[in-house]
C-alpha atoms as a PDB file:
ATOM      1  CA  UNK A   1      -6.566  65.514  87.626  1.00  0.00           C
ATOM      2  CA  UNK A   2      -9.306  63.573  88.206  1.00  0.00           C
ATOM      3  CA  UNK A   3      -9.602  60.222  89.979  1.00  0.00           C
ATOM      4  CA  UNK A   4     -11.152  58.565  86.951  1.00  0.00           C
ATOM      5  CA  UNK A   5      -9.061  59.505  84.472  1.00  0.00           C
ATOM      6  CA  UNK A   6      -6.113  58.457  86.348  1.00  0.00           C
ATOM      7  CA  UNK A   7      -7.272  55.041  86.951  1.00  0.00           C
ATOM      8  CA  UNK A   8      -7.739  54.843  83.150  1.00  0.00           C
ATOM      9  CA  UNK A   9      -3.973  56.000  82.661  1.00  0.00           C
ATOM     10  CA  UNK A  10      -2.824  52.955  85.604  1.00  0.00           C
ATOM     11  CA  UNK A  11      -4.871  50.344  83.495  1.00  0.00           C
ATOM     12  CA  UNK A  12      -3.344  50.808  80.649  1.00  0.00           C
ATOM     13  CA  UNK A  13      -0.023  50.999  82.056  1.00  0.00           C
ATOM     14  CA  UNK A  14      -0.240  47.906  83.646  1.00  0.00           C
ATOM     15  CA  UNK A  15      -1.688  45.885  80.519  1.00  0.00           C
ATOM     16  CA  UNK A  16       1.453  46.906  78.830  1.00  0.00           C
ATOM     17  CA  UNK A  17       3.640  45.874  81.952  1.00  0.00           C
ATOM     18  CA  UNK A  18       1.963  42.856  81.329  1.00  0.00           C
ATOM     19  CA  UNK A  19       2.438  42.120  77.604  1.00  0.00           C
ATOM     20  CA  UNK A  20       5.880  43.249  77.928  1.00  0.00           C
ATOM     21  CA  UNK A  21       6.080  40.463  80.446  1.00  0.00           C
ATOM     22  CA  UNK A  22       4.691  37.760  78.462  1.00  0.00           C
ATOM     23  CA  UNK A  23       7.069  38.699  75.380  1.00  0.00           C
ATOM     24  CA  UNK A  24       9.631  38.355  77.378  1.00  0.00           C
ATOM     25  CA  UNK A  25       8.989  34.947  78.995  1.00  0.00           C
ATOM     26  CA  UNK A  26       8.045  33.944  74.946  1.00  0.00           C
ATOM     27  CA  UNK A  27      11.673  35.254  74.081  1.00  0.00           C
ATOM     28  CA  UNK A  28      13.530  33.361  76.885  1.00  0.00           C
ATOM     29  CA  UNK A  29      11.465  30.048  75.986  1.00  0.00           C
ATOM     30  CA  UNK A  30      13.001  30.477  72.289  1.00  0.00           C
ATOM     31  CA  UNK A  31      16.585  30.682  73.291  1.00  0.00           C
ATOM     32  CA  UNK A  32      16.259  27.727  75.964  1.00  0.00           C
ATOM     33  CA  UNK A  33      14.908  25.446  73.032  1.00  0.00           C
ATOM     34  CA  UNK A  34      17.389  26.623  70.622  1.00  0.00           C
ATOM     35  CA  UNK A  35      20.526  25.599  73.075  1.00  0.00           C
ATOM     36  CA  UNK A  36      18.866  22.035  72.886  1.00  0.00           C
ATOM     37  CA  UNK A  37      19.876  21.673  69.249  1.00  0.00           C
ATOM     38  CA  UNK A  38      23.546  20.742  69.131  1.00  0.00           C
ATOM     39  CA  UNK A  39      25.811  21.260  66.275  1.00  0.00           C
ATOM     40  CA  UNK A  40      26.134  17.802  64.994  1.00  0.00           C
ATOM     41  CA  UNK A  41      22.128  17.810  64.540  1.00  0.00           C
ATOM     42  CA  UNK A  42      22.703  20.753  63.092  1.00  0.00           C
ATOM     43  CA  UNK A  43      24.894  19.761  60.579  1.00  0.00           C
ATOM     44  CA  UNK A  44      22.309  16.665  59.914  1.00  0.00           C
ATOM     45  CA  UNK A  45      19.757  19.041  58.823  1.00  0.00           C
ATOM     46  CA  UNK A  46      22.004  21.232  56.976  1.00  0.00           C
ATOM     47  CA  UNK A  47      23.462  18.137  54.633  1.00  0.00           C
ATOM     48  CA  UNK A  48      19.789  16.475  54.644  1.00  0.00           C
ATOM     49  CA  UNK A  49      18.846  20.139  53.005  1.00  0.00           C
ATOM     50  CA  UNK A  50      21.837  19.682  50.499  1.00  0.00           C
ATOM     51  CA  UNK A  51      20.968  15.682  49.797  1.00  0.00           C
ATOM     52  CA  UNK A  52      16.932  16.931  49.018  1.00  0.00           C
ATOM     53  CA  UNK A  53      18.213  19.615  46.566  1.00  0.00           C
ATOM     54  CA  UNK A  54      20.827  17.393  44.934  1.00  0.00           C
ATOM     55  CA  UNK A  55      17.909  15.112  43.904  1.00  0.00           C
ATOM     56  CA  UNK A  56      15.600  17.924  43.061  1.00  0.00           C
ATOM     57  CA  UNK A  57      18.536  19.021  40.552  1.00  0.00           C
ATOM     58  CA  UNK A  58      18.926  15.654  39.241  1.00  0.00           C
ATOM     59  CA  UNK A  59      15.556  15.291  38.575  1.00  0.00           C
ATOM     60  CA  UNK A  60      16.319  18.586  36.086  1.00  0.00           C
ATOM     61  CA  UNK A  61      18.928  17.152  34.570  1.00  0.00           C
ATOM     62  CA  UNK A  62      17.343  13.561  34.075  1.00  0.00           C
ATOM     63  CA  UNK A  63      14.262  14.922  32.530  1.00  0.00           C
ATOM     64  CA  UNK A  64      16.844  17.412  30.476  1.00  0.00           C
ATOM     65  CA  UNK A  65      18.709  14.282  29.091  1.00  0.00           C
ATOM     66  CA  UNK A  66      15.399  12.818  28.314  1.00  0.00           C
ATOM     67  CA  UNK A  67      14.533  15.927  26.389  1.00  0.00           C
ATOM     68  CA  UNK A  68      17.785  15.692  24.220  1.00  0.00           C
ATOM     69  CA  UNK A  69      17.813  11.905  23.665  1.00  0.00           C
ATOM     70  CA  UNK A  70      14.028  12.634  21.686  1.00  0.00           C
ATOM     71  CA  UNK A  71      15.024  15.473  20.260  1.00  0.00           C
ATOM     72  CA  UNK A  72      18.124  13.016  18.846  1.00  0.00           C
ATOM     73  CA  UNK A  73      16.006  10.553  17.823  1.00  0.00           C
ATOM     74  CA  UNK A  74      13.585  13.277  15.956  1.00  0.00           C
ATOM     75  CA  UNK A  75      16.470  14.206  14.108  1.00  0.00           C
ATOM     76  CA  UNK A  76      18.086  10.563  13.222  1.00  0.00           C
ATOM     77  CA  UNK A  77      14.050   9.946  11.958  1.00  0.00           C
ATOM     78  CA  UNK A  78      14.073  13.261  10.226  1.00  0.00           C
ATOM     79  CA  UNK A  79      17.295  12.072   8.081  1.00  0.00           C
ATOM     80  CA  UNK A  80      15.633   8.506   7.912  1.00  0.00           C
ATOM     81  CA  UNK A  81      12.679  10.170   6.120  1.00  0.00           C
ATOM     82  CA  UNK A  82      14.464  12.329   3.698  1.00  0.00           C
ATOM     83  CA  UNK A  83      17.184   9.867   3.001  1.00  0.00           C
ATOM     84  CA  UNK A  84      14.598   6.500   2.351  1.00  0.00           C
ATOM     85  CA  UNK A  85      11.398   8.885   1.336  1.00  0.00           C
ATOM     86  CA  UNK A  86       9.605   6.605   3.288  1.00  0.00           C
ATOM     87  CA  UNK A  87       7.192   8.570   5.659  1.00  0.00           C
ATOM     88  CA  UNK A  88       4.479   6.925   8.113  1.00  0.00           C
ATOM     89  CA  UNK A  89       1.196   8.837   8.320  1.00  0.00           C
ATOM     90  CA  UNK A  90      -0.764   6.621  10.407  1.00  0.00           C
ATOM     91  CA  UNK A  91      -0.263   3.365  12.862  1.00  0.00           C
ATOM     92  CA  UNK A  92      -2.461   0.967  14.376  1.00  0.00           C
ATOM     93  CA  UNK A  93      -1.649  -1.539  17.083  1.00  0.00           C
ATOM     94  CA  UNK A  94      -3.610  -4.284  18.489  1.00  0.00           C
ATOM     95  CA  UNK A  95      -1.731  -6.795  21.798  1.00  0.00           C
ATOM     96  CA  UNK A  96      -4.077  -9.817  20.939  1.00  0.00           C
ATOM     97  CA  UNK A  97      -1.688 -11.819  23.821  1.00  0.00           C
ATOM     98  CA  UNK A  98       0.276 -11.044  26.609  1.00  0.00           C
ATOM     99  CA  UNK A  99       2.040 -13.677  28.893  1.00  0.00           C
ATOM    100  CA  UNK A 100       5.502 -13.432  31.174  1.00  0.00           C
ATOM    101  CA  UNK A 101       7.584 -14.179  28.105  1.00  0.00           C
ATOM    102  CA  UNK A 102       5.530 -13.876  25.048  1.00  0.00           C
ATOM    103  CA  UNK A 103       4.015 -10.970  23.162  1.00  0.00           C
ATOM    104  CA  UNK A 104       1.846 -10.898  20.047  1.00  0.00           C
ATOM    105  CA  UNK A 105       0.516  -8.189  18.837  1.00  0.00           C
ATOM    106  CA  UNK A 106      -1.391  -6.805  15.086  1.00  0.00           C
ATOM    107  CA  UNK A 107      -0.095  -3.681  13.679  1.00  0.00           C
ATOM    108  CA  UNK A 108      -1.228  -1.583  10.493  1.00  0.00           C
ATOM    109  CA  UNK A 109       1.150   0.967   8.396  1.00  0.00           C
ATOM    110  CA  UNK A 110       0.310   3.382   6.609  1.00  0.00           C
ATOM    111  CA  UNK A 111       2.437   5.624   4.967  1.00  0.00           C
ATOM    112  CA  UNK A 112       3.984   7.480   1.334  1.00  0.00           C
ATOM    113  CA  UNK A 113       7.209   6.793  -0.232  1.00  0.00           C
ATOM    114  CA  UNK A 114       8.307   9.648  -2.338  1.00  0.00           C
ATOM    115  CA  UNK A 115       4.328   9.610  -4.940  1.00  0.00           C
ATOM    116  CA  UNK A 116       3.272   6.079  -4.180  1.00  0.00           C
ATOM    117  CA  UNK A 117       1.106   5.333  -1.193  1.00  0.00           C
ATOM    118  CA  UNK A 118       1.418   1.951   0.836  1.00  0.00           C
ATOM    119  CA  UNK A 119      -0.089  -0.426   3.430  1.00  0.00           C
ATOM    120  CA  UNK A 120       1.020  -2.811   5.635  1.00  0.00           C
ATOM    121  CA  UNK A 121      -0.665  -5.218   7.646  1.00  0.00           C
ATOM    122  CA  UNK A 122       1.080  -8.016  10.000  1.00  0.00           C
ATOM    123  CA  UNK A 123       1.391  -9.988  13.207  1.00  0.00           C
ATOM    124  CA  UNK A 124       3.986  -9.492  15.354  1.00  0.00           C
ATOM    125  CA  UNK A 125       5.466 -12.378  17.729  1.00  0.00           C
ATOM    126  CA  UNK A 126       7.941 -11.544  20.426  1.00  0.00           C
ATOM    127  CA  UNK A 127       9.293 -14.196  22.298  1.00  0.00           C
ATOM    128  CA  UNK A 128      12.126 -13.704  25.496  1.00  0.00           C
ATOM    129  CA  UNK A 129      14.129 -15.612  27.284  1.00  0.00           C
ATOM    130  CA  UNK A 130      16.958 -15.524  29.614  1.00  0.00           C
ATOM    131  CA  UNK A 131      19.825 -14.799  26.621  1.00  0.00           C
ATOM    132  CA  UNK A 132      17.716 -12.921  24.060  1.00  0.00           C
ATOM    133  CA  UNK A 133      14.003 -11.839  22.072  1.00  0.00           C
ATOM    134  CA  UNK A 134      13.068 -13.131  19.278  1.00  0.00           C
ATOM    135  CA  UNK A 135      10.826 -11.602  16.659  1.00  0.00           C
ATOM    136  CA  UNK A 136       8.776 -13.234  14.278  1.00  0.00           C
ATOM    137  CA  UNK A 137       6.071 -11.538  11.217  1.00  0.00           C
ATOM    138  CA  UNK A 138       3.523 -13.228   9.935  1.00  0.00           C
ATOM    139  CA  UNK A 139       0.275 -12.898   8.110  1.00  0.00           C
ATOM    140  CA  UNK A 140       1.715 -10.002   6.251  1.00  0.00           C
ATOM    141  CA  UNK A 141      -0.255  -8.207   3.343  1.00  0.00           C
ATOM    142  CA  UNK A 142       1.062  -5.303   1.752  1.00  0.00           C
ATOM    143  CA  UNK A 143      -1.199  -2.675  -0.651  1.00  0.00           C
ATOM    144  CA  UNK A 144       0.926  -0.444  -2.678  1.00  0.00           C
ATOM    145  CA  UNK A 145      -0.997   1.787  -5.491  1.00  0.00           C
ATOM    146  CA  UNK A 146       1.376   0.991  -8.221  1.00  0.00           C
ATOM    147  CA  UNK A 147      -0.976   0.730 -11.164  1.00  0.00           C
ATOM    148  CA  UNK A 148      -1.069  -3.215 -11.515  1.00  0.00           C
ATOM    149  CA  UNK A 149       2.573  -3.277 -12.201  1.00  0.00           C
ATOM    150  CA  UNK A 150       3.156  -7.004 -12.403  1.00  0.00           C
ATOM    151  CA  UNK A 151       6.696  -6.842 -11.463  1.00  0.00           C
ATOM    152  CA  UNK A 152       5.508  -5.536  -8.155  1.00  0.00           C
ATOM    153  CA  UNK A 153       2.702  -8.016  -7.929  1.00  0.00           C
ATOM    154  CA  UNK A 154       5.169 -10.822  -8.317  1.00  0.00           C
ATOM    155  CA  UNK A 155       7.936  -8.962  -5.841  1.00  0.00           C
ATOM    156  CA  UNK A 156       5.096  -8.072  -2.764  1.00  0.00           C
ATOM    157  CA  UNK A 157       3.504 -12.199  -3.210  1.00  0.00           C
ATOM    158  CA  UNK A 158       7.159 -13.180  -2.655  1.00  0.00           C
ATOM    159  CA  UNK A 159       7.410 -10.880   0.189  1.00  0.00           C
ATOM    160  CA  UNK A 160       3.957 -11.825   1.652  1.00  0.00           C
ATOM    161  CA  UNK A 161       5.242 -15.206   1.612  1.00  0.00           C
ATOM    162  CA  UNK A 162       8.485 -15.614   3.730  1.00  0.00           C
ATOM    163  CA  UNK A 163       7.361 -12.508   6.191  1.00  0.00           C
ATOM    164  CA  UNK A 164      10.073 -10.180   5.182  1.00  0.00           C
ATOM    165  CA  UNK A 165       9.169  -6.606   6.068  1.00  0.00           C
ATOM    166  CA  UNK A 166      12.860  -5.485   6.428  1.00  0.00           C
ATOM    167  CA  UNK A 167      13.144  -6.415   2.639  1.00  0.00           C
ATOM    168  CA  UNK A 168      10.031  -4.474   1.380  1.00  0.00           C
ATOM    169  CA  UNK A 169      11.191  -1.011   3.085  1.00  0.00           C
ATOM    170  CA  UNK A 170      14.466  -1.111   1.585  1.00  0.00           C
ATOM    171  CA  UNK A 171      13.150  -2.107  -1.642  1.00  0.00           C
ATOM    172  CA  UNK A 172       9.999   0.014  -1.587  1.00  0.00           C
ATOM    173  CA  UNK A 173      12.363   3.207  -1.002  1.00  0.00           C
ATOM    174  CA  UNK A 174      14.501   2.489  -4.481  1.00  0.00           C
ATOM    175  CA  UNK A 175      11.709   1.376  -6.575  1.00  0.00           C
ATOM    176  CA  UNK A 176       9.632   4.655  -5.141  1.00  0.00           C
ATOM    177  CA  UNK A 177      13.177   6.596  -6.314  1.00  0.00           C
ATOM    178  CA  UNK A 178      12.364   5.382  -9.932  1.00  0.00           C
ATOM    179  CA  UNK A 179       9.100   5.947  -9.859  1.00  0.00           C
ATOM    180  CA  UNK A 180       9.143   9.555  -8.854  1.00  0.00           C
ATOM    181  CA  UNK A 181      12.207   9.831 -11.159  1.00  0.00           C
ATOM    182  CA  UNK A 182      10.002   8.665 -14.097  1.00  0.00           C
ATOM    183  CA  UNK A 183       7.260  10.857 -13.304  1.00  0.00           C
ATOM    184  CA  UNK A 184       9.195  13.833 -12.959  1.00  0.00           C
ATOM    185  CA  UNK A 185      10.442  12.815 -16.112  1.00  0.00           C
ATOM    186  CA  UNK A 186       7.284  12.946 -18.138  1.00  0.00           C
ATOM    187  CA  UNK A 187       6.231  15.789 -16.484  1.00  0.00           C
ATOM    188  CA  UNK A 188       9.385  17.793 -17.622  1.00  0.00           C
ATOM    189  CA  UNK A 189       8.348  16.350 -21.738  1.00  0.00           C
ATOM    190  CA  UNK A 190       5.211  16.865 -21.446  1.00  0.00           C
ATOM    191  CA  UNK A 191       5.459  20.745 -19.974  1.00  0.00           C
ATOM    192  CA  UNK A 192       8.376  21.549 -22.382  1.00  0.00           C
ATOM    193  CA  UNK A 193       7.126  19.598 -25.760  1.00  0.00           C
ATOM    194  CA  UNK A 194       3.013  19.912 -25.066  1.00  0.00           C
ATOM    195  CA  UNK A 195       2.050  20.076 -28.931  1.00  0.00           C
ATOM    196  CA  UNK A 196       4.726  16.236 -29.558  1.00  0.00           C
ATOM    197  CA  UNK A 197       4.633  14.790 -25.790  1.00  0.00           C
ATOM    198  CA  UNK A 198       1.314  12.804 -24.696  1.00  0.00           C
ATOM    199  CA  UNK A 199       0.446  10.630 -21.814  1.00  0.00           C
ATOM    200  CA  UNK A 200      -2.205   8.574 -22.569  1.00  0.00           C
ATOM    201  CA  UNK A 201      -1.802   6.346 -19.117  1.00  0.00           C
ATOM    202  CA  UNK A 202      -1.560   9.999 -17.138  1.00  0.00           C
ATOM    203  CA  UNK A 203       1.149  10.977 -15.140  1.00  0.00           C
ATOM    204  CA  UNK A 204       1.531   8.202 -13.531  1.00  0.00           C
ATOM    205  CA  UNK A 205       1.895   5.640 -16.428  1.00  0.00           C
ATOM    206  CA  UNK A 206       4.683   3.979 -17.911  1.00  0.00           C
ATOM    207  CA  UNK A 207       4.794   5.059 -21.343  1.00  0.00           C
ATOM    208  CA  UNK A 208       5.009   8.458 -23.138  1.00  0.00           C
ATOM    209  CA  UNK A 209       4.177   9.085 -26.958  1.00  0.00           C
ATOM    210  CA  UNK A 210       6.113  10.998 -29.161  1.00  0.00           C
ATOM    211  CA  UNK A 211       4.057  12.208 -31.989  1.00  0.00           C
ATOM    212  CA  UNK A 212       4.062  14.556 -35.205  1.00  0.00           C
ATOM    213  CA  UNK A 213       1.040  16.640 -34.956  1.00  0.00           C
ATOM    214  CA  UNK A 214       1.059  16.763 -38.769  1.00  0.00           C
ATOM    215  CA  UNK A 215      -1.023  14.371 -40.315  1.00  0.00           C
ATOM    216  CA  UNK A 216       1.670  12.034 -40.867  1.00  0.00           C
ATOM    217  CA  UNK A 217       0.731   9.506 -38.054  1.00  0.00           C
ATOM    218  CA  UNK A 218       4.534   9.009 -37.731  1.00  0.00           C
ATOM    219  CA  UNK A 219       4.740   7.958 -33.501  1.00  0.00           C
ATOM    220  CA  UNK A 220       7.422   6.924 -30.895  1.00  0.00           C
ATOM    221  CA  UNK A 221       6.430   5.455 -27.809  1.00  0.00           C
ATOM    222  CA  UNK A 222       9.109   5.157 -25.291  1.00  0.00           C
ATOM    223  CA  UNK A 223       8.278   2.410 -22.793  1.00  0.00           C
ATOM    224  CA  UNK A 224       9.905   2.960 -19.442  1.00  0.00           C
ATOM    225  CA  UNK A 225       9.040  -0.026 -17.272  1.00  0.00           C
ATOM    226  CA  UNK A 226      10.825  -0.457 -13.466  1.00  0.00           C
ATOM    227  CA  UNK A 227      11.849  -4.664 -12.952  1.00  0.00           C
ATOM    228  CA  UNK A 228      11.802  -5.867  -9.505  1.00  0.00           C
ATOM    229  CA  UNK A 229      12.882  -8.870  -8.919  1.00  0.00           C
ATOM    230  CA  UNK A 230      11.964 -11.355  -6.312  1.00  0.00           C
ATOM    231  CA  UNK A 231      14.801 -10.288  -4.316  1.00  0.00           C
ATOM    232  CA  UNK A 232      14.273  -6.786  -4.543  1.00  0.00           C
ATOM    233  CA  UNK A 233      16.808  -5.794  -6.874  1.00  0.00           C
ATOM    234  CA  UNK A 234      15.843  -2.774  -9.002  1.00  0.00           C
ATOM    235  CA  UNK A 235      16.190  -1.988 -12.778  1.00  0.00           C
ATOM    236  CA  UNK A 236      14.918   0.421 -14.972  1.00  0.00           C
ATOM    237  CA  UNK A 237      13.702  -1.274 -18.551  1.00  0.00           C
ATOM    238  CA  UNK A 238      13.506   1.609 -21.564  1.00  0.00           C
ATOM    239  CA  UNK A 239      12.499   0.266 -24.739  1.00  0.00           C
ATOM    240  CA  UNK A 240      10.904   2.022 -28.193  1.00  0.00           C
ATOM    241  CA  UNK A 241       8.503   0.948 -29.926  1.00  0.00           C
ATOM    242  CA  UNK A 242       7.751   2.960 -33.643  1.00  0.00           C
ATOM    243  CA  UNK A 243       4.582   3.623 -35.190  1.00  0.00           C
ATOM    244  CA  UNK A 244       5.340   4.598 -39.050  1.00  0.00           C
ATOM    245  CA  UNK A 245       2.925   4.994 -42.205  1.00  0.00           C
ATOM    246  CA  UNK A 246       3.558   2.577 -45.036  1.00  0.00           C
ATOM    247  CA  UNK A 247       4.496   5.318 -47.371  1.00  0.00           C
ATOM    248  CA  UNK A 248       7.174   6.729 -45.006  1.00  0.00           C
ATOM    249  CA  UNK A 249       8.119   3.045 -43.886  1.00  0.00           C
ATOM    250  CA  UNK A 250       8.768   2.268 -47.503  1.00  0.00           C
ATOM    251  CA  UNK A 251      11.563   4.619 -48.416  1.00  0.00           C
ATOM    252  CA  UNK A 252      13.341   4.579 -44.520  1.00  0.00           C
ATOM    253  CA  UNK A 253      12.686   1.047 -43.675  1.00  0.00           C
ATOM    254  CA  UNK A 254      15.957   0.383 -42.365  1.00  0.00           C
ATOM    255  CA  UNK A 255      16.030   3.236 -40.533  1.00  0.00           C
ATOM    256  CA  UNK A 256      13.181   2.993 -38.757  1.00  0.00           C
ATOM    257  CA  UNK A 257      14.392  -0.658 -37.750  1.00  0.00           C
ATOM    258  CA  UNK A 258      17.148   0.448 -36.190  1.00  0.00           C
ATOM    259  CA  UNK A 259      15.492   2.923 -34.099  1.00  0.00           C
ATOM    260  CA  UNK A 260      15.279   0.830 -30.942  1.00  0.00           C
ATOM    261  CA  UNK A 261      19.150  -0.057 -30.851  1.00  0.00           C
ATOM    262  CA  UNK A 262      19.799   3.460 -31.474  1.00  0.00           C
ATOM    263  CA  UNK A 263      17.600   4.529 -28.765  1.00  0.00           C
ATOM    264  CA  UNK A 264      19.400   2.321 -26.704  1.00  0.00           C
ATOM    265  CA  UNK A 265      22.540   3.205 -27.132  1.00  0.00           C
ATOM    266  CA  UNK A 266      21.775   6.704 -26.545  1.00  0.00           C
ATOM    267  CA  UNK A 267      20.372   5.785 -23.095  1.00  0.00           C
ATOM    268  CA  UNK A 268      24.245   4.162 -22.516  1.00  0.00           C
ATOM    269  CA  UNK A 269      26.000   6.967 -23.668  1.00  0.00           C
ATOM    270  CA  UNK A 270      23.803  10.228 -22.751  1.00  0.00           C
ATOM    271  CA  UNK A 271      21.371   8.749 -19.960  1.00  0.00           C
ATOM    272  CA  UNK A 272      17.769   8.749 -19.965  1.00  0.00           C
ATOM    273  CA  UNK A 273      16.949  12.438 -20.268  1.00  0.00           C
ATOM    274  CA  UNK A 274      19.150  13.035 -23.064  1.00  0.00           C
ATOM    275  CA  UNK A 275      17.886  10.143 -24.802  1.00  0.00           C
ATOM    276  CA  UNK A 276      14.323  11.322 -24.884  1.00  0.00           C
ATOM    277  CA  UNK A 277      15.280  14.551 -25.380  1.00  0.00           C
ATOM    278  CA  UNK A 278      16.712  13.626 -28.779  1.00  0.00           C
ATOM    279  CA  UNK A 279      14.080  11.546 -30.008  1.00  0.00           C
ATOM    280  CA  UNK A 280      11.692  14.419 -29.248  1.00  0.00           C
ATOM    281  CA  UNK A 281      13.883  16.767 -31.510  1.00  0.00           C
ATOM    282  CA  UNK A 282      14.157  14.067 -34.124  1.00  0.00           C
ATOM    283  CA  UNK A 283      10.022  13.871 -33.888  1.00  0.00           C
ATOM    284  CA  UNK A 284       9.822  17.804 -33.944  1.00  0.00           C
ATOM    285  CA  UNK A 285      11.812  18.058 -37.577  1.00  0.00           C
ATOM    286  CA  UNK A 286       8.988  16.488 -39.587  1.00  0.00           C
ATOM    287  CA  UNK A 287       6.744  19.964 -38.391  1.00  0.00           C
END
């Protein structure tokens, strides 16, 4: 073989010798360093390892709580909506002052309550101390589309007055209750009677005319008008009023009198529905 070639075979063979001699050193170094670690140090690390992942899990189940306390409170809000009517669409809020113990702040509602549409406006005091807060509203003004009802003009002045919000929502959602119940009402006439039921005021009115389309000019008008008082106690008011021609007036005068109490007492003893419901019939025979 020749000379060179060997000395190319020896090279190599010693490079290897070599790295197989620095591995090992490497692999002794390892095991020295590991015999420095004793157990207790070991078990340090191992229970430091199990305190870091204990947190990391109760991190989980922290922001899991979190997730089913709002989904709780979605649903108790949910059930607040469907059971007052009253739902917010929009909210404004304005801190005008901020100190250590003492908040105040503006704030604008808006919102719908069953058909009618509202708006508050107030300022909000918050006051703490050691035992308790204390809240206070003021500068309240409250917009409700209600058709210049002057029961409700009357009830939201009182309200404006003394400051009391919690009153208005829990008088807004039964007087909305009545509303919608009227309107429902007078859209049920007027879609099932369309040639004797008219709404002059709309929809959204508080009368509906029951009329004869012959050319008798022989009218009802049922007046259904919703008191609130200054307390925010709700009633419904149904009245009738008659409109008669002086030749049919002249031959069924006392009838036609004692159309109101009749009405009336149909409203006690058959409820409101019914009640209409039979004066349109009564209306309808004259066709």
């Amino acid at each position: 073989m020749d000379n060179s070639i060997c000395q190319v075979y020896e090279d190599k063979i010693q490079s290897l010798e070599e790295e197989i001699k620095l591995l090992t050193e490497k692999y002794e170094d390892y095991q020295q360093e590991s015999i420095f670690y004793s157990d207790e140090e070991i078990l340090m690390s191992k229970k430091s390892f199990q305190r870091e992942f204990w947190r990391q899990s109760q991190g989980c189940e922290y922001l899991s709580d979190l997730r089913a306390q709002l989904e709780s409170l979605e649903m108790d809000l949910s059930f607040i909506m469907k059971f007052t009517g009253i739902q917010f669409t929009s909210h404004f809020k304005k801190t005008v002052e901020k100190t250590r113990n003492r908040t105040v702040q503006k704030h604008r509602l808006s919102g719908n309550c069953h058909s009618l549409s509202f708006q508050v406006e107030f300022q909000l005091l918050e006051i703490q101390n050691k035992e308790n807060v204390s809240v206070v509203v003021s500068d309240l003004s409250i917009f409700m589309d209600c058709g210049g009802d002057s029961y409700v003009s009357k009830f939201v002045s009182s309200i404006e007055e003394h400051g009391n919000l919690l009153q208005f929502f829990r008088s807004l959602s039964s007087y909305a209750e009545w509303y919608e119940h009227r309107r429902c009402t007078f859209v049920h006439f007027k879609a099932k009677y369309p040639n004797f039921v008219a709404l002059p005021e709309g929809l959204l009115g508080h009368y509906i005319i029951l009329r004869n389309p012959k050319p008798s000019g022989f009218e009802l008008m049922v007046v259904w008008k919703i008191h609130i008082d200054e307390e925010g106690r709700i009633t419904p008011l149904l009245d009738l009023l008659t409109k008669v021609p002086e030749q049919v007036l002249a031959w069924k005068m006392a009838a036609i009198e004692n159309a109101p109490t009749g009405f009336r007492s149909m409203l006690l003893l058959f409820g409101i529905e019914a009640a209409i419901e039979n004066l349109v019939k009564v209306v309808s025979l004259g066709k």
